[in-house]
Protein backbone atom coordinates (compact mmCIF):
# COMPACT_ATOMS: atom_id res chain seq x y z
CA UNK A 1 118.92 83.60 122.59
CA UNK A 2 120.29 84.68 119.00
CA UNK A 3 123.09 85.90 117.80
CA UNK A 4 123.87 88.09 115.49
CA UNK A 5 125.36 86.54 112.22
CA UNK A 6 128.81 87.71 111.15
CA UNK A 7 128.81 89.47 107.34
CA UNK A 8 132.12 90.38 105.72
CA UNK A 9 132.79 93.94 104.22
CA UNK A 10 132.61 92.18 100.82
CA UNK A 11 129.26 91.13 101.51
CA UNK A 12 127.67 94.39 103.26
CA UNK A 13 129.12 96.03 100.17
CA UNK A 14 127.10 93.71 97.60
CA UNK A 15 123.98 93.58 99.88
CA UNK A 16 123.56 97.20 101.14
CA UNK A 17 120.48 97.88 103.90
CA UNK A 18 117.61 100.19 102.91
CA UNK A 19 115.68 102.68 105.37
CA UNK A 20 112.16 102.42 106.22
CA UNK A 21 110.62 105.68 106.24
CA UNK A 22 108.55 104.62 108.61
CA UNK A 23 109.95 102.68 111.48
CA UNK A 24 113.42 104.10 111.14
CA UNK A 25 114.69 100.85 110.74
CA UNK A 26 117.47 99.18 107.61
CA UNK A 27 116.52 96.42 105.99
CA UNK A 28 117.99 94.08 102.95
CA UNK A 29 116.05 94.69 99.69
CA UNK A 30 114.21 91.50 99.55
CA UNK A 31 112.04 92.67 102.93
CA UNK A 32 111.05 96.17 101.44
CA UNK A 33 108.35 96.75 99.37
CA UNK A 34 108.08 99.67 96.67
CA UNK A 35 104.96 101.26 96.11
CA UNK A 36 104.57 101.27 92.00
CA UNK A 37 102.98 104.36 91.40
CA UNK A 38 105.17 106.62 93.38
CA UNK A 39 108.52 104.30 94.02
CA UNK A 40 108.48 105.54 97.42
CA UNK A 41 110.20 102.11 99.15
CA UNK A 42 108.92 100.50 103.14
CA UNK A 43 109.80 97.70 104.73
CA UNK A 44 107.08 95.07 104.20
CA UNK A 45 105.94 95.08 108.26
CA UNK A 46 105.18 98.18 108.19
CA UNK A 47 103.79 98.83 105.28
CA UNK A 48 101.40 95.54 105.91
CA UNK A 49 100.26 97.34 109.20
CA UNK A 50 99.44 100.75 107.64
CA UNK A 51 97.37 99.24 105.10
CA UNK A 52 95.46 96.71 107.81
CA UNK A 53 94.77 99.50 109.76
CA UNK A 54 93.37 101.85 107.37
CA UNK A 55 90.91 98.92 105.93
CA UNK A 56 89.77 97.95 109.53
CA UNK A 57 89.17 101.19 110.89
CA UNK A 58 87.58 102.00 107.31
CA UNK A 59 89.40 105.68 107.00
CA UNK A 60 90.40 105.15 103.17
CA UNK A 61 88.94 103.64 100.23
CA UNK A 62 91.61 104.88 98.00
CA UNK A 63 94.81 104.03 100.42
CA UNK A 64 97.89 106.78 100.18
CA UNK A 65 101.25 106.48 99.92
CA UNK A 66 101.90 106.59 104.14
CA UNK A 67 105.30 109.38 103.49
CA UNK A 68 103.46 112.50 103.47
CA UNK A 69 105.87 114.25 101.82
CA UNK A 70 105.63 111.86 98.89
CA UNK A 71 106.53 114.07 95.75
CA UNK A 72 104.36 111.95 93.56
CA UNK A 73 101.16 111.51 95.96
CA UNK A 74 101.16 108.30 94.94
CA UNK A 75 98.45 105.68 96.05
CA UNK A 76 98.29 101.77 95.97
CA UNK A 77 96.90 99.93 93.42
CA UNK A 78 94.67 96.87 94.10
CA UNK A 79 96.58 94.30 92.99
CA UNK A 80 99.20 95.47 96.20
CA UNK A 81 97.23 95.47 98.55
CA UNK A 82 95.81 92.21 97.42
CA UNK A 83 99.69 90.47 98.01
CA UNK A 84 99.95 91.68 101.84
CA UNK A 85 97.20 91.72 103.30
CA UNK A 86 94.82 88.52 104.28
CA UNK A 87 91.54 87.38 102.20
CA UNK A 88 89.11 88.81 104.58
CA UNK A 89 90.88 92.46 105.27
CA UNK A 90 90.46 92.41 101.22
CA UNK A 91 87.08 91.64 100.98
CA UNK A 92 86.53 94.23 103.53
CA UNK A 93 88.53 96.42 101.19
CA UNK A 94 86.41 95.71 98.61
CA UNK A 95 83.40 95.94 100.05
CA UNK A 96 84.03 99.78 101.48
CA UNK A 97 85.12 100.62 97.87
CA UNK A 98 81.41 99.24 96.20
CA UNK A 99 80.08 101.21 99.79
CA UNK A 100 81.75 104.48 98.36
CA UNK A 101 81.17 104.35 94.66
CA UNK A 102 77.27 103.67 95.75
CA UNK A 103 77.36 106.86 98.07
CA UNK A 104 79.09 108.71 95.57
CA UNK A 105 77.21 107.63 92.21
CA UNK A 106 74.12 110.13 91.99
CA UNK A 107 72.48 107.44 90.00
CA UNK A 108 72.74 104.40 92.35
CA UNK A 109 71.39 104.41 96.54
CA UNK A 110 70.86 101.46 98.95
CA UNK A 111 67.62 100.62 99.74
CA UNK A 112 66.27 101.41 103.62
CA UNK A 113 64.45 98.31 104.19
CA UNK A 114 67.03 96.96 107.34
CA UNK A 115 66.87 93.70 105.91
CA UNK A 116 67.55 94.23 101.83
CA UNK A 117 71.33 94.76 100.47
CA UNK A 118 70.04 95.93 96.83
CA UNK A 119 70.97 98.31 95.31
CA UNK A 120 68.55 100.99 93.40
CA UNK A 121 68.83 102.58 90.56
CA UNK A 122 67.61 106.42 90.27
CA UNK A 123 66.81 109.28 87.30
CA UNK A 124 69.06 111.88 87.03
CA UNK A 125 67.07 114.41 88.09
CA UNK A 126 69.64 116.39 90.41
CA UNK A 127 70.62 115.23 93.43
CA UNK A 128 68.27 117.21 95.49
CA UNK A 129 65.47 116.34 93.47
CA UNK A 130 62.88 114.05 95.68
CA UNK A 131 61.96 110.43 93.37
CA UNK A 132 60.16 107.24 93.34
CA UNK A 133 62.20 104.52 93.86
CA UNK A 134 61.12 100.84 93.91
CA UNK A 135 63.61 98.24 94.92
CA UNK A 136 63.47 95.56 92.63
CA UNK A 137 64.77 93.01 95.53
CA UNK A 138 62.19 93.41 98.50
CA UNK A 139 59.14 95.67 96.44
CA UNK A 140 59.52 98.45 98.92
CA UNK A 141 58.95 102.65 97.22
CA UNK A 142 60.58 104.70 99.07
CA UNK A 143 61.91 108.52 98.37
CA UNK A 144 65.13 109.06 97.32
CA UNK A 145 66.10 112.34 99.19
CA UNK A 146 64.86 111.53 102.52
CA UNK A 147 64.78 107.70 102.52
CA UNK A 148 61.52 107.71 103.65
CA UNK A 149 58.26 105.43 102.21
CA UNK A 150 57.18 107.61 99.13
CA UNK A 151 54.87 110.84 100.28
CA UNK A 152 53.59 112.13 96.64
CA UNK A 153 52.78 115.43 96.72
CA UNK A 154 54.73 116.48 100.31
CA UNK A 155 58.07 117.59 101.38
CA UNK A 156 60.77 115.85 103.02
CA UNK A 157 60.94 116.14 106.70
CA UNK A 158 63.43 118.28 107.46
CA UNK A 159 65.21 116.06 109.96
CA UNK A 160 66.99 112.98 107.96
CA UNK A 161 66.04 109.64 109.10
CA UNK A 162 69.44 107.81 109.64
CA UNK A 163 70.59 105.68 106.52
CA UNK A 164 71.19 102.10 107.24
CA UNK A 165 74.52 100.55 106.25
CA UNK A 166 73.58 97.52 104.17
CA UNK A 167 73.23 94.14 105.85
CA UNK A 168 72.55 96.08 109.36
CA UNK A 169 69.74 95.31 111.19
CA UNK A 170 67.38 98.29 112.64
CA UNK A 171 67.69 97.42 116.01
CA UNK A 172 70.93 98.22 116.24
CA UNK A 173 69.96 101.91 115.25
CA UNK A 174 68.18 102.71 118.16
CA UNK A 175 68.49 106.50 118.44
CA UNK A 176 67.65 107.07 122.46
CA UNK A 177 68.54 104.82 125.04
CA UNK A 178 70.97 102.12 123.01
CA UNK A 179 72.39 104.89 120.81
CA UNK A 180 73.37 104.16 117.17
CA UNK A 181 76.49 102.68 116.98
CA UNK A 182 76.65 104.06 112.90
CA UNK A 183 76.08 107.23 111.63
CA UNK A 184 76.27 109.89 109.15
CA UNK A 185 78.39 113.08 109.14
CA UNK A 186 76.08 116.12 109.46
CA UNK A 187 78.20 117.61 106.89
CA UNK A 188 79.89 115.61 104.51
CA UNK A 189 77.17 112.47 105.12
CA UNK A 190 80.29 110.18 105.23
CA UNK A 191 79.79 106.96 107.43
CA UNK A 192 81.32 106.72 111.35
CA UNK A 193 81.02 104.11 113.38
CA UNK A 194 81.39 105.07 117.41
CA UNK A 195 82.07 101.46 119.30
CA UNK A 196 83.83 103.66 122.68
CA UNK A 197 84.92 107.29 123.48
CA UNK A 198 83.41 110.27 124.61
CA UNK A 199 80.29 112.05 122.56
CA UNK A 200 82.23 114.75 120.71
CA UNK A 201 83.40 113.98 117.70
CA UNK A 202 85.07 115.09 114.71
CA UNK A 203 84.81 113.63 111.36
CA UNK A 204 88.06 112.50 109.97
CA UNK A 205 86.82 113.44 105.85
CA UNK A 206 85.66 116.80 106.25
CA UNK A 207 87.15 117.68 110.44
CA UNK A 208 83.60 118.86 111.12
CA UNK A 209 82.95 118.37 115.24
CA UNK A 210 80.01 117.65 116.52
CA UNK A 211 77.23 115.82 119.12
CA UNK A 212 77.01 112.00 118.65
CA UNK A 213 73.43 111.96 120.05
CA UNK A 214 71.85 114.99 118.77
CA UNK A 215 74.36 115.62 115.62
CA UNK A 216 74.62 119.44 116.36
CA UNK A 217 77.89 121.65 115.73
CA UNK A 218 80.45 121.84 118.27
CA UNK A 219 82.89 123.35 115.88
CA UNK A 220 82.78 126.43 117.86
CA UNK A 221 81.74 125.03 121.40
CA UNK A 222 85.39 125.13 122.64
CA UNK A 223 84.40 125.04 126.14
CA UNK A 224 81.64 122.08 125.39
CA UNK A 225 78.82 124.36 126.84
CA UNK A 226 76.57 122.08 124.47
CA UNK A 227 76.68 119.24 127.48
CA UNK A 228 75.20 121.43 130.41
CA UNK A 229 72.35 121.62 128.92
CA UNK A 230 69.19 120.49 126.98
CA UNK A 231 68.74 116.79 126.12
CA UNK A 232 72.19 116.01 125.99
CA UNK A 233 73.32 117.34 129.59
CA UNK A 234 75.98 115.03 131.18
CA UNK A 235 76.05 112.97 128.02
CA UNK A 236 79.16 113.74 126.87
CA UNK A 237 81.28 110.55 129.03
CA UNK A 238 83.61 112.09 130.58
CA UNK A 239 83.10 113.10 134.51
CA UNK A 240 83.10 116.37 135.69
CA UNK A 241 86.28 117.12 136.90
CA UNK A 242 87.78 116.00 133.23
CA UNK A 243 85.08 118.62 132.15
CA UNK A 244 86.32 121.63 134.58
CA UNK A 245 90.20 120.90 133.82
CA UNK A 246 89.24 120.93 130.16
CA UNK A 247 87.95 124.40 130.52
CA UNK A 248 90.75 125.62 132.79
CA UNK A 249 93.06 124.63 130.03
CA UNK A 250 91.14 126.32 127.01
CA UNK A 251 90.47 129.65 129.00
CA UNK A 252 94.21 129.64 130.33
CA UNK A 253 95.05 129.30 126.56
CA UNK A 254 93.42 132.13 125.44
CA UNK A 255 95.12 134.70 129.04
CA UNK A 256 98.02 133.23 127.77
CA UNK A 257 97.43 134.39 124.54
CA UNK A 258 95.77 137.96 125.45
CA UNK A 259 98.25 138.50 128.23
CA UNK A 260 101.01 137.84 125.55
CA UNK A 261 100.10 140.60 123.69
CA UNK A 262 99.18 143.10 126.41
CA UNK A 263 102.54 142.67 127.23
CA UNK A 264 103.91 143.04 123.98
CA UNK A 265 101.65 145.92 122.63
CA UNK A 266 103.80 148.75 124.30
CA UNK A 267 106.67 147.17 122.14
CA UNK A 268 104.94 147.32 118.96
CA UNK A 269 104.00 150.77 119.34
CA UNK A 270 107.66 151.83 120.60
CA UNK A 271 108.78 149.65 117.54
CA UNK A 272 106.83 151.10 114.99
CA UNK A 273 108.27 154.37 114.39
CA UNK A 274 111.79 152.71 113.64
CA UNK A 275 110.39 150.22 111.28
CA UNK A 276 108.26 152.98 109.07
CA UNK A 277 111.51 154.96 109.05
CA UNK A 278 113.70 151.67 107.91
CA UNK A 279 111.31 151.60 105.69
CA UNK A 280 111.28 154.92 104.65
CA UNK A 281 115.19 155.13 103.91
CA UNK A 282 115.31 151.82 101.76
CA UNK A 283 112.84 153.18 99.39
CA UNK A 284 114.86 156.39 99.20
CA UNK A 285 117.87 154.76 98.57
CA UNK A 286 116.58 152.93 95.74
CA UNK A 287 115.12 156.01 94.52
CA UNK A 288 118.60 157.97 94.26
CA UNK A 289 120.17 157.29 90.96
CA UNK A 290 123.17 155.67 90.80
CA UNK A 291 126.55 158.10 90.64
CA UNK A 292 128.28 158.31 86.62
C-alpha cells in the first residue's frame, strides 16, 4: 500500500501541477510532454498511447496534435515520436510513411509480383494513362493502371485486380472462400486491413461505406438491403435478429422524425402569419426617419 507523500505550500507553490487535456489528470512538468509545433502540452502516458495506437492500427502517416481544438493544427515531428515510442512501432512508422509517399508519388508504384518489394519507376504520362513497366528486381512487365501483365494494344479490365501490399504473399488474398484480409478503398484506394467485425465498412480517409466482399456502395443502404440478396446474402456477420432490430431502429428514426413534423406543421402554419408581420413592422420602423 502507498501513501501519499506530504508537500508543503512552499513547495506546491514552486512546483505547480499541469492538466492533461486528455486524461483529465495534473501532473508535475517533468511528466508532460509539449508538442513543438503547436505547444499544445500532455502528459507523457497518454500522449505515448495516442501515438502507439495510431501507428499500429495504421490510421495516420502524418500524426495530429490529439486536442482537436488545437488553434495551431499542429502535428508531430519525427524526431518525437522517435523519443516515446519503441524501435519497432517506429520502424512501422516509417515504413507506412515510404507506403504513402509510394501511393501518392504518380511517378513511383510497387510491383504486383507477391513475392518482389521493389519499387518501379513510371513516365509521367498522367495518372490514368496505361504504361509499360518492367521491374528491375524480379524482370516482371506489367501495366501500370490496372496492375495487370502488359496487354499492348487492349484496355484495362474494368474490374481492378486487388494491389498487393509489399512483402504479402498471394495466398493470403484469396478473394472467395478465405476472403482478403487487405484491401483497397473503392473510392479513395487507401489501404484497410479487416482482421474481425462485420462486412460493412466505412473507410476512415474518405467515410465512404461499403461491402467487404463485393466492394459495392452501402452509403445509401441504410437498412443493409445489400445482404438479402445476390452473392453476398447472409454475409454480412451479424445474425438475424441483430439485422431486424437494426432496421426497427433506422425506420423508427425516420416516424420519429416524420411524426415530429406532422405534429409540428399546424404550428408553423399558425406561426407564420405573426412572424411575416414581425417582420413586416421592423423593416417599417427602420424605414421611418428619425424625429428633428
Amino acid at each position: 500500500m502507498t501513501t501519499a507523500r506530504y508537500r508543503p505550500t512552499w513547495d506546491l507553490a514552486l512546483d505547480p501541477l499541469v492538466s492533461c487535456k486528455l486524461c483529465l489528470g495534473e501532473y508535475p512538468v517533468e511528466q508532460m510532454t509539449t508538442i513543438a509545433q503547436c505547444q499544445c502540452i500532455f502528459c507523457t502516458l497518454c500522449l505515448k498511447q495516442y501515438v502507439e495506437l495510431l501507428i499500429k492500427e495504421g490510421l495516420e502517416t502524418a500524426i495530429s496534435c490529439p486536442d482537436a481544438a488545437c488553434p495551431k493544427q499542429g502535428h508531430l515531428q519525427e524526431n518525437e515520436i522517435e523519443c516515446m515510442v519503441a524501435a519497432e512501432i517506429m520502424q512501422r512508422y516509417k515504413k507506412l510513411q515510404f507506403e504513402r509517399e509510394v501511393l501518392l508519388d504518380p511517378c513511383r508504384t510497387w510491383c504486383p509480383a507477391s513475392a518482389c518489394q521493389a519499387v518501379c519507376q513510371l513516365q509521367e504520362l498522367g495518372p490514368q494513362t496505361p504504361q509499360l513497366v518492367q521491374c528491375k528486381a524480379c524482370d516482371m512487365e506489367f501495366c501500370s493502371n490496372c496492375k495487370a501483365s502488359w496487354h499492348p494494344g487492349q484496355g484495362c479490365p474494368e474490374t481492378m485486380p486487388i494491389t498487393f501490399l509489399p512483402g504479402e504473399t498471394s495466398s493470403a488474398f484469396k478473394l472467395e472462400e478465405d476472403d482478403a484480409p487487405i484491401k483497397r478503398c473503392p473510392q479513395c484506394r487507401v489501404y484497410i486491413e479487416r482482421d474481425e467485425g462485420c462486412a460493412q465498412m466505412m473507410c476512415k480517409s474518405c467515410k465512404h461505406a461499403f461491402c467487404w466482399y463485393c466492394l459495392e456502395s452501402l452509403d445509401d443502404d441504410f437498412l443493409l438491403i445489400h445482404y438479402d440478396k445476390g452473392p453476398c446474402r447472409n454475409k454480412l456477420g451479424h445474425s438475424r435478429a441483430s439485422v431486424i432490430w437494426h432496421r426497427t431502429q433506422v425506420v423508427g428514426i425516420f416516424a420519429g422524425f416524420g411524426l415530429l413534423l406532422l405534429v409540428a406543421s399546424p404550428f408553423l402554419l399558425l406561426a407564420t402569419p405573426f412572424v411575416l408581420c414581425c417582420k413586416c413592422k421592423c423593416s417599417k420602423g427602420d424605414d421611418d426617419p428619425l424625429p428633428t
